[in-house]
Protein backbone atom coordinates (compact mmCIF):
# COMPACT_ATOMS: atom_id res chain seq x y z
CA UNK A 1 63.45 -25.60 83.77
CA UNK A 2 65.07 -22.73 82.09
CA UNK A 3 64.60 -24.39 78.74
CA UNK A 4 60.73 -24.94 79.38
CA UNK A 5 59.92 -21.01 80.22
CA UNK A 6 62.75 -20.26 76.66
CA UNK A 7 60.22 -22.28 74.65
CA UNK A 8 57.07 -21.05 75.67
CA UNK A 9 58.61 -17.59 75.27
CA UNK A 10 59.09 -18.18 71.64
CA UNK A 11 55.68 -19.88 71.04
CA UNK A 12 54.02 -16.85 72.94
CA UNK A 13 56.14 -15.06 69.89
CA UNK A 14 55.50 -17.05 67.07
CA UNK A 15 51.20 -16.40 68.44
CA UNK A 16 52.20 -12.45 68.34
CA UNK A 17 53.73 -12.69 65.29
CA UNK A 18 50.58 -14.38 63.28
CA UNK A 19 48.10 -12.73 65.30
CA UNK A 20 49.37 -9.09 63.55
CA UNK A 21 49.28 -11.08 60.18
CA UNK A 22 45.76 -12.13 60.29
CA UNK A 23 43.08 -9.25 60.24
CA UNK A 24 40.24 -9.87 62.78
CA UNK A 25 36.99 -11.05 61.30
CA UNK A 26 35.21 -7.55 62.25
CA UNK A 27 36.53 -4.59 60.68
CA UNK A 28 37.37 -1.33 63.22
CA UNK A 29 33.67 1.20 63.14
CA UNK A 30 36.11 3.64 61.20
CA UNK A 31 37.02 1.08 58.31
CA UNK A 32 36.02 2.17 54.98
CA UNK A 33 33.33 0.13 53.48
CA UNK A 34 34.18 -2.33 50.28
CA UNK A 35 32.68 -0.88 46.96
CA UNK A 36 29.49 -2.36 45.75
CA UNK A 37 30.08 -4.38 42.33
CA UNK A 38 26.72 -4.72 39.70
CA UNK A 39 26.64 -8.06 39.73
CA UNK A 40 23.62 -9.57 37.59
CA UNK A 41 21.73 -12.02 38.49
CA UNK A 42 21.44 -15.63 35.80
CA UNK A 43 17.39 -14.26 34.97
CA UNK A 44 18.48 -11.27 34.43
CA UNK A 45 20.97 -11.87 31.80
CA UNK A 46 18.69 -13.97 29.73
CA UNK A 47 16.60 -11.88 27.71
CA UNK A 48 13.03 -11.88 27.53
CA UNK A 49 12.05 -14.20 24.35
CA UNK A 50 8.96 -11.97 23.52
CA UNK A 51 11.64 -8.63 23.71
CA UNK A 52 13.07 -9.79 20.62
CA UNK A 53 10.53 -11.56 19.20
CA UNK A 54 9.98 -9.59 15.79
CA UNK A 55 11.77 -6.85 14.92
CA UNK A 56 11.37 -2.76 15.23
CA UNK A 57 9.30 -1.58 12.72
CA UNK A 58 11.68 -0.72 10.00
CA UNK A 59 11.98 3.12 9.30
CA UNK A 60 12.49 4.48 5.81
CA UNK A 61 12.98 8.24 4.35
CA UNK A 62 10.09 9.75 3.01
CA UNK A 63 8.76 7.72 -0.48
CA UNK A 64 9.20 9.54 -3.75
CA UNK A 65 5.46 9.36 -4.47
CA UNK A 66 3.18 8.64 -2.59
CA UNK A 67 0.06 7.56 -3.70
CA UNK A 68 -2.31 8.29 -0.15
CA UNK A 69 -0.54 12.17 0.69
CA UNK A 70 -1.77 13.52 3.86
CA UNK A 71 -4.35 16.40 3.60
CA UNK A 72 -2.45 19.41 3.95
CA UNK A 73 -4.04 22.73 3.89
CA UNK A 74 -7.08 23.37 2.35
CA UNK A 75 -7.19 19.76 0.61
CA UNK A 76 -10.43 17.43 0.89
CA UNK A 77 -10.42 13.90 0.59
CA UNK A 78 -13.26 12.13 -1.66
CA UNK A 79 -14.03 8.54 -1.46
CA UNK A 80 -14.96 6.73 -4.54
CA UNK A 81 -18.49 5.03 -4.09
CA UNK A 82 -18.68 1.30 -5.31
CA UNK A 83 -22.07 0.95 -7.13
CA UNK A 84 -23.05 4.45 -7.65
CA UNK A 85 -20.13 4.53 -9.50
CA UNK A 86 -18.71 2.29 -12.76
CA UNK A 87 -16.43 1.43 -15.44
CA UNK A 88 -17.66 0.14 -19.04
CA UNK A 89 -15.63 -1.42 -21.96
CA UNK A 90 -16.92 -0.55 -25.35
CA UNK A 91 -15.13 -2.64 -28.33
CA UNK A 92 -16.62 -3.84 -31.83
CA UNK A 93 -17.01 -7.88 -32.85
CA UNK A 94 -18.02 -9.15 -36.09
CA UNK A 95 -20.14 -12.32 -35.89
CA UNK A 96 -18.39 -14.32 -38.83
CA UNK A 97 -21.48 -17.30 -38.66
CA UNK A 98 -24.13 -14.47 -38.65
CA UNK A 99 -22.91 -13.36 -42.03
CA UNK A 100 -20.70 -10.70 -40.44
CA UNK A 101 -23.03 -9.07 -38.98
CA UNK A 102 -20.98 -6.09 -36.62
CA UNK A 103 -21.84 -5.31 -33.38
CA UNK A 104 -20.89 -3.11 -30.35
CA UNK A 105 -20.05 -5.59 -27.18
CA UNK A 106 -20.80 -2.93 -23.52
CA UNK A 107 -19.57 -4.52 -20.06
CA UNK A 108 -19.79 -2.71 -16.73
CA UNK A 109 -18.83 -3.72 -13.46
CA UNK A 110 -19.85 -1.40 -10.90
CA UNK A 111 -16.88 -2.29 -8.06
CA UNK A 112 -14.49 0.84 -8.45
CA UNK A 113 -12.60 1.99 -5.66
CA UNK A 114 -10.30 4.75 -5.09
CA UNK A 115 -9.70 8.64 -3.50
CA UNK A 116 -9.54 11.80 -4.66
CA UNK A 117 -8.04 14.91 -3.01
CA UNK A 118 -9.60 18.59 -3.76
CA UNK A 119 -8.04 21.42 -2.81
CA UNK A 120 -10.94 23.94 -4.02
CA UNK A 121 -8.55 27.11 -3.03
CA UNK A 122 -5.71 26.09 -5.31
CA UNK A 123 -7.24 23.23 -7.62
CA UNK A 124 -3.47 22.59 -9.49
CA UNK A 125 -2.70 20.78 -5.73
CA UNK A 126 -5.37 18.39 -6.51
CA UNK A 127 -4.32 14.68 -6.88
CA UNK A 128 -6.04 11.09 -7.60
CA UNK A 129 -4.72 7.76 -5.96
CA UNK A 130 -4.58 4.39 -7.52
CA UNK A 131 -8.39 3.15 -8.94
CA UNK A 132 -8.88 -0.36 -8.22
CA UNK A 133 -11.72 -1.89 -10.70
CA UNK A 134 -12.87 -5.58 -10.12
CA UNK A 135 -13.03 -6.36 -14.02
CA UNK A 136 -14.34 -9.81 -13.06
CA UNK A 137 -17.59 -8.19 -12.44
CA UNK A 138 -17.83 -7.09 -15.80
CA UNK A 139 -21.12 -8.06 -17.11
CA UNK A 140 -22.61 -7.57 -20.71
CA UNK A 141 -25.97 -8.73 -22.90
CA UNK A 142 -24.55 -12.04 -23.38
CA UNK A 143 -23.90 -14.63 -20.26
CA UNK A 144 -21.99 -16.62 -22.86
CA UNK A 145 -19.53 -13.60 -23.78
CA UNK A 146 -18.77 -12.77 -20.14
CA UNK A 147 -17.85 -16.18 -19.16
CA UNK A 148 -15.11 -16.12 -21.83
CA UNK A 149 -13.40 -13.07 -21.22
CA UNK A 150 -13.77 -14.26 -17.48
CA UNK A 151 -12.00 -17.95 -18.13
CA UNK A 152 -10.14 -17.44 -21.53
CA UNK A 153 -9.21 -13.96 -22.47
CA UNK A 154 -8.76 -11.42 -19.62
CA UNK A 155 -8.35 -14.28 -16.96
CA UNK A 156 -10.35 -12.17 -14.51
CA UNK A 157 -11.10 -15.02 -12.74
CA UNK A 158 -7.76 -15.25 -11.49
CA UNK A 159 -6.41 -11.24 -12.11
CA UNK A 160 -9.85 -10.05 -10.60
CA UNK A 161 -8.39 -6.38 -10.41
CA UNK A 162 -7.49 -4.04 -12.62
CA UNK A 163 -5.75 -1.12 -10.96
CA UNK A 164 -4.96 2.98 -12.38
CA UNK A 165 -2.08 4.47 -10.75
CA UNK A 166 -1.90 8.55 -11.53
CA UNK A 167 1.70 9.71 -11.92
CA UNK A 168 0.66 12.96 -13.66
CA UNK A 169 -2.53 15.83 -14.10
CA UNK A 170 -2.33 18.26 -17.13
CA UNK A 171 -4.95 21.25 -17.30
CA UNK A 172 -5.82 21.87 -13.91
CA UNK A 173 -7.52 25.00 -13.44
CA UNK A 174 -5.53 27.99 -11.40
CA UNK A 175 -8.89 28.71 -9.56
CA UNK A 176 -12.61 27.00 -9.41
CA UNK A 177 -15.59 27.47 -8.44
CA UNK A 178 -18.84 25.58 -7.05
CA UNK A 179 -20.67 23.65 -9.63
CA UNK A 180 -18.04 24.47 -12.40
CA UNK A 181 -17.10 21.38 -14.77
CA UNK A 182 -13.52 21.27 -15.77
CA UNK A 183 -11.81 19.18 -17.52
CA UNK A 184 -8.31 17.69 -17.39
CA UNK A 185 -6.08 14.56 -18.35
CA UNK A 186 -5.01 12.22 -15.69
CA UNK A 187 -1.84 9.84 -16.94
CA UNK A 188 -0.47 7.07 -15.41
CA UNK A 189 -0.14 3.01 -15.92
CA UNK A 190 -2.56 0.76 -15.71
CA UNK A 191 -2.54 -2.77 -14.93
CA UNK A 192 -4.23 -5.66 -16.31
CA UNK A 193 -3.56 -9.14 -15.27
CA UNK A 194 0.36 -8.95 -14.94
CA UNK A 195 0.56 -6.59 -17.82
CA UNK A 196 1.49 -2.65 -17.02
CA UNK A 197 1.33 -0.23 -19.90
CA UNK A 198 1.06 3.77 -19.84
CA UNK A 199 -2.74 5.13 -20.60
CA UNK A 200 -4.13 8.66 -20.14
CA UNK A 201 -7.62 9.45 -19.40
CA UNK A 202 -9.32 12.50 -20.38
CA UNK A 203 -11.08 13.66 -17.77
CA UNK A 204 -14.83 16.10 -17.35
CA UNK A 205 -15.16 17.27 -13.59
CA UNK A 206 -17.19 18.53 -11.29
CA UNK A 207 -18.49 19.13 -7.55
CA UNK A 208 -20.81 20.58 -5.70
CA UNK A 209 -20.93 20.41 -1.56
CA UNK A 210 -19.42 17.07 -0.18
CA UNK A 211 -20.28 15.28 -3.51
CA UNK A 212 -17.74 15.35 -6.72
CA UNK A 213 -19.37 13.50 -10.07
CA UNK A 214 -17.46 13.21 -13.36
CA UNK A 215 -16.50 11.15 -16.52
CA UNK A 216 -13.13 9.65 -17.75
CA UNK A 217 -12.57 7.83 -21.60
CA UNK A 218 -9.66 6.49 -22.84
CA UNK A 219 -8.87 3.89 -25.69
CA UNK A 220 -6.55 0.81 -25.42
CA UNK A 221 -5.45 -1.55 -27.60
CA UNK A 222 -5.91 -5.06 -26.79
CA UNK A 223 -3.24 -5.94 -27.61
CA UNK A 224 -0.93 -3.80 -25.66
CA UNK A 225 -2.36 -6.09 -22.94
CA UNK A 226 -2.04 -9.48 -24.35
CA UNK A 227 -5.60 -10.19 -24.52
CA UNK A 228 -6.73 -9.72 -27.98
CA UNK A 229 -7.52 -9.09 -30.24
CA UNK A 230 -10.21 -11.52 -29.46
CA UNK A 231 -10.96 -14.61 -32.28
CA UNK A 232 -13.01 -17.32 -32.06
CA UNK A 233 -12.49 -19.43 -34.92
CA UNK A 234 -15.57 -19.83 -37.45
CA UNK A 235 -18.02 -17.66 -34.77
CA UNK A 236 -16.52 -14.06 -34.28
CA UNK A 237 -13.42 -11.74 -34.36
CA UNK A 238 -13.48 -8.05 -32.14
CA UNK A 239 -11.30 -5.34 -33.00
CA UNK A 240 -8.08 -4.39 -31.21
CA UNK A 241 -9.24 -0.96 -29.81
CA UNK A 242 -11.14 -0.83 -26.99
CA UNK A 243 -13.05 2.06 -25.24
CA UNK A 244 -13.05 2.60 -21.28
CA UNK A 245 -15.01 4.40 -19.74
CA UNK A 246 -15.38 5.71 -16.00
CA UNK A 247 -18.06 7.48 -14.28
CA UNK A 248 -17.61 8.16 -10.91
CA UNK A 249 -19.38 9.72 -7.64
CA UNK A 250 -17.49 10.20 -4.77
CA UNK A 251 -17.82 11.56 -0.96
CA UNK A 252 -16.42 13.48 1.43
């Protein structure tokens, strides 16, 4: 009997012992509460696929030159208008089965575009952006000629555009006024077919309201370009220098 009530005194131990071990399952009112941990959830990990899609536009220091500048000041922008406006090649050919007879050969196209910027208050801030002329326009007395500087010789048909990129104005006045023509040269390279060689233009100039008119020549040499001189064999031969000419209207 006395062993019975020994062991149930050491199992009512033992109980004690592991019930002071084992926290209860409810903490005391006064117990502090765990920490919160961010966890993330598995669709929020995974990124958006349209997030990434392309990337942020990419962000460069400001360009050397800049062909389009923003209007500062007093400056006014001009639009080139196609049509009222043209460009014209003028270059000699000899007609060797019309007993040499010499002519002068005239093209025009009249799709020029381009910008200029005035600044009327201080005209030496004035600039010109790229001209873009669409030489496979160009269109002179003979159907015939046209179609072979269109196929054969320029390649227009392919290098439709012939672009003028200003890099530098000489003569700019230090002040103008309305209706005054001035004149100036523009330099800078021009492109023909995947040929780029340095031309300058002199320039006559004027404006009146939102309307500026004017005239630019230069000469070229055909052969600068890799077009010419031009020979047919047996029919005709042109010379090697070429005139351009541009006459231009442009807006506000």
């Amino acid at each position: 009997m006395s062993r019975t009530i020994i062991l149930f005194a050491v199992i009512a131990l033992i109980l004690a012992a592991c019930a002071t071990q084992s926290p209860t399952t409810a903490p005391p009112e006064n117990y502090p509460a765990p920490q919160q941990t961010d966890s993330v959830s598995e669709s929020e990990t995974q990124s958006d696929p349209d997030e990434f899609a392309y990337p942020p536009p990419f962000q460069t220091a400001t360009p050397l030159f800049d062909p389009y500048p923003a209007p500062e000041g007093g400056i006014e922008i001009f639009t080139i208008v196609p049509g009222e406006s043209e460009v014209s090649y003028e270059v000699g050919e000899t007609f060797l089965d019309q007993d040499n007879r010499f002519n002068v050969a005239i093209g025009i196209t009249p799709e020029v575009n381009g910008e200029v910027f005035v600044d009327r208050n201080n005209p030496q801030n004035s600039a010109i952006g790229p001209i873009s002329v669409d030489i496979s326009q160009f269109t002179s007395d003979s159907a015939r000629r046209d179609s072979a500087i269109r196929e054969r010789f320029l390649e227009s048909a392919i290098f439709p555009n012939a672009v003028f990129t200003p890099l530098e104005i000489q003569g700019l006045p230090a002040t103008y006024q309305e209706d005054d023509q001035i004149s100036f040269q523009v330099s800078g390279d021009l492109t023909v077919r995947n040929v780029t060689r340095p031309v300058t233009f002199d320039v006559l100039f004027s404006g009146e309201g939102d309307t500026i008119t004017g005239e630019a020549t230069t000469a070229i040499l055909l052969s600068d370009f890799e077009v010419g001189p031009i020979s047919i064999a047996g029919i005709l031969n042109t010379e090697d220098e070429v005139k351009l000419t541009f006459r231009f209207v442009a807006r506000k």
